[in-house]
Protein backbone atom coordinates (compact mmCIF):
# COMPACT_ATOMS: atom_id res chain seq x y z
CA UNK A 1 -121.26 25.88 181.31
CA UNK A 2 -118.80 28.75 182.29
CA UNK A 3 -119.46 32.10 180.24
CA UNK A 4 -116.90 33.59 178.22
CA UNK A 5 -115.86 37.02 179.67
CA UNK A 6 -116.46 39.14 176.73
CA UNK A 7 -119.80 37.29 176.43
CA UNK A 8 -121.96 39.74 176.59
CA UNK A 9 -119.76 42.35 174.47
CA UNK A 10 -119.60 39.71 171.30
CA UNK A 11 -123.37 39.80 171.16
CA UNK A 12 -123.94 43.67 171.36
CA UNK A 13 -121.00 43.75 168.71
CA UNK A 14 -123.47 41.08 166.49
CA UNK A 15 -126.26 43.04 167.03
CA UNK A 16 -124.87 46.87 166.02
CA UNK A 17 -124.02 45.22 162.82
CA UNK A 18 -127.09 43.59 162.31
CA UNK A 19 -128.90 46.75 162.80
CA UNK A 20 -126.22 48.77 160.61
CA UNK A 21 -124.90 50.48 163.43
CA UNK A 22 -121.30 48.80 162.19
CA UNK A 23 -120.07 47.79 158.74
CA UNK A 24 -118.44 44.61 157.83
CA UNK A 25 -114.86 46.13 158.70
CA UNK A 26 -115.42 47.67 161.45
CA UNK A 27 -117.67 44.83 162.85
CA UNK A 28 -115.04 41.95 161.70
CA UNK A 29 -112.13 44.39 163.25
CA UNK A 30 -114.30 44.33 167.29
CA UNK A 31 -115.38 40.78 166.72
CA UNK A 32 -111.85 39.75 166.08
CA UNK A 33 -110.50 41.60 168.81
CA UNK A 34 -112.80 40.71 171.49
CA UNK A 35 -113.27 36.66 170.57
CA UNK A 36 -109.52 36.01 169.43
CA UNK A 37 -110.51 34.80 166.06
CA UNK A 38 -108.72 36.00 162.65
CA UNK A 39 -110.46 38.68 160.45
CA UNK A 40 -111.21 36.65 157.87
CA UNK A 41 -112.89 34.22 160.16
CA UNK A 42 -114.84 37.26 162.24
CA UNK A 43 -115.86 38.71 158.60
CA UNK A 44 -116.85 35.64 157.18
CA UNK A 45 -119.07 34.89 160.80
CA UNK A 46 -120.54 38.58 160.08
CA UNK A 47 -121.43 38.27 156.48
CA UNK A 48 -123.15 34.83 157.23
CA UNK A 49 -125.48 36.42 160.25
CA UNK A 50 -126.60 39.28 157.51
CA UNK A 51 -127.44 36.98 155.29
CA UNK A 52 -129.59 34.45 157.84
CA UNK A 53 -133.26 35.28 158.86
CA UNK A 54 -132.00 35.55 162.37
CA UNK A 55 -133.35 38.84 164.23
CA UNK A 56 -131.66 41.04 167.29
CA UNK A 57 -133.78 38.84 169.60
CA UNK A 58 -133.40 35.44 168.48
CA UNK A 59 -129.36 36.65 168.92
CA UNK A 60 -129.55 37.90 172.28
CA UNK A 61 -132.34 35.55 173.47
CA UNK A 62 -134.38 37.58 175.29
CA UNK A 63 -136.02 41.17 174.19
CA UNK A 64 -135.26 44.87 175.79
CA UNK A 65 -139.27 45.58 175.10
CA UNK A 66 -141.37 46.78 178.11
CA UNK A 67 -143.60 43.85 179.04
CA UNK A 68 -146.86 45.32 177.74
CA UNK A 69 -145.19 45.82 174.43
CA UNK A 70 -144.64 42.42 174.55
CA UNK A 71 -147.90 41.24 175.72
CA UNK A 72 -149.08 43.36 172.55
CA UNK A 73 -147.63 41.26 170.40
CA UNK A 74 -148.51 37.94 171.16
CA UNK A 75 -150.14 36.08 168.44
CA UNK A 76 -149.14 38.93 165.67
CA UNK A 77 -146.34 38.73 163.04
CA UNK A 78 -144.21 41.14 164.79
CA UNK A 79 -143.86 38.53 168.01
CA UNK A 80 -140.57 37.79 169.47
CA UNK A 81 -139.50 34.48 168.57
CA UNK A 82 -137.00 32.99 171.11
């Protein structure tokens, strides 16, 4: 499967909001710019992913922690779930 240009943008975008480093209208304003979608739709996409239990990792799909940080975790409640 080919990979989107702007892939790896979109998901940094997703992930500033979801750690409140956007809000909804500034968020749904990139998003919509970057993916080609309508506000409405990039607002609505951004209001459901604050809602969900979904986490920075689980979005990206891998995890920007060192590996022993990681290895730390394994078995714990704060474990990356991929």
């Amino acid at each position: 499967m080919a990979k989107f240009e702007a892939h790896d943008e979109i998901i940094e975008t997703m992930c500033d909001f979801k750690k409140g480093l956007r809000t909804l209208d500034s968020g749904s304003k990139v998003l919509a710019e970057q993916t080609g979608l309508t506000d409405d739709v990039a607002r609505a996409l951004l209001k459901g992913m604050k809602k969900s239990y979904t986490n920075i990792t689980q979005i990206r799909g891998y995890s920007r922690e060192k590996p022993g940080a990681l290895a730390s975790k394994i078995g714990k409640p704060n474990q990356a779930k991929m």
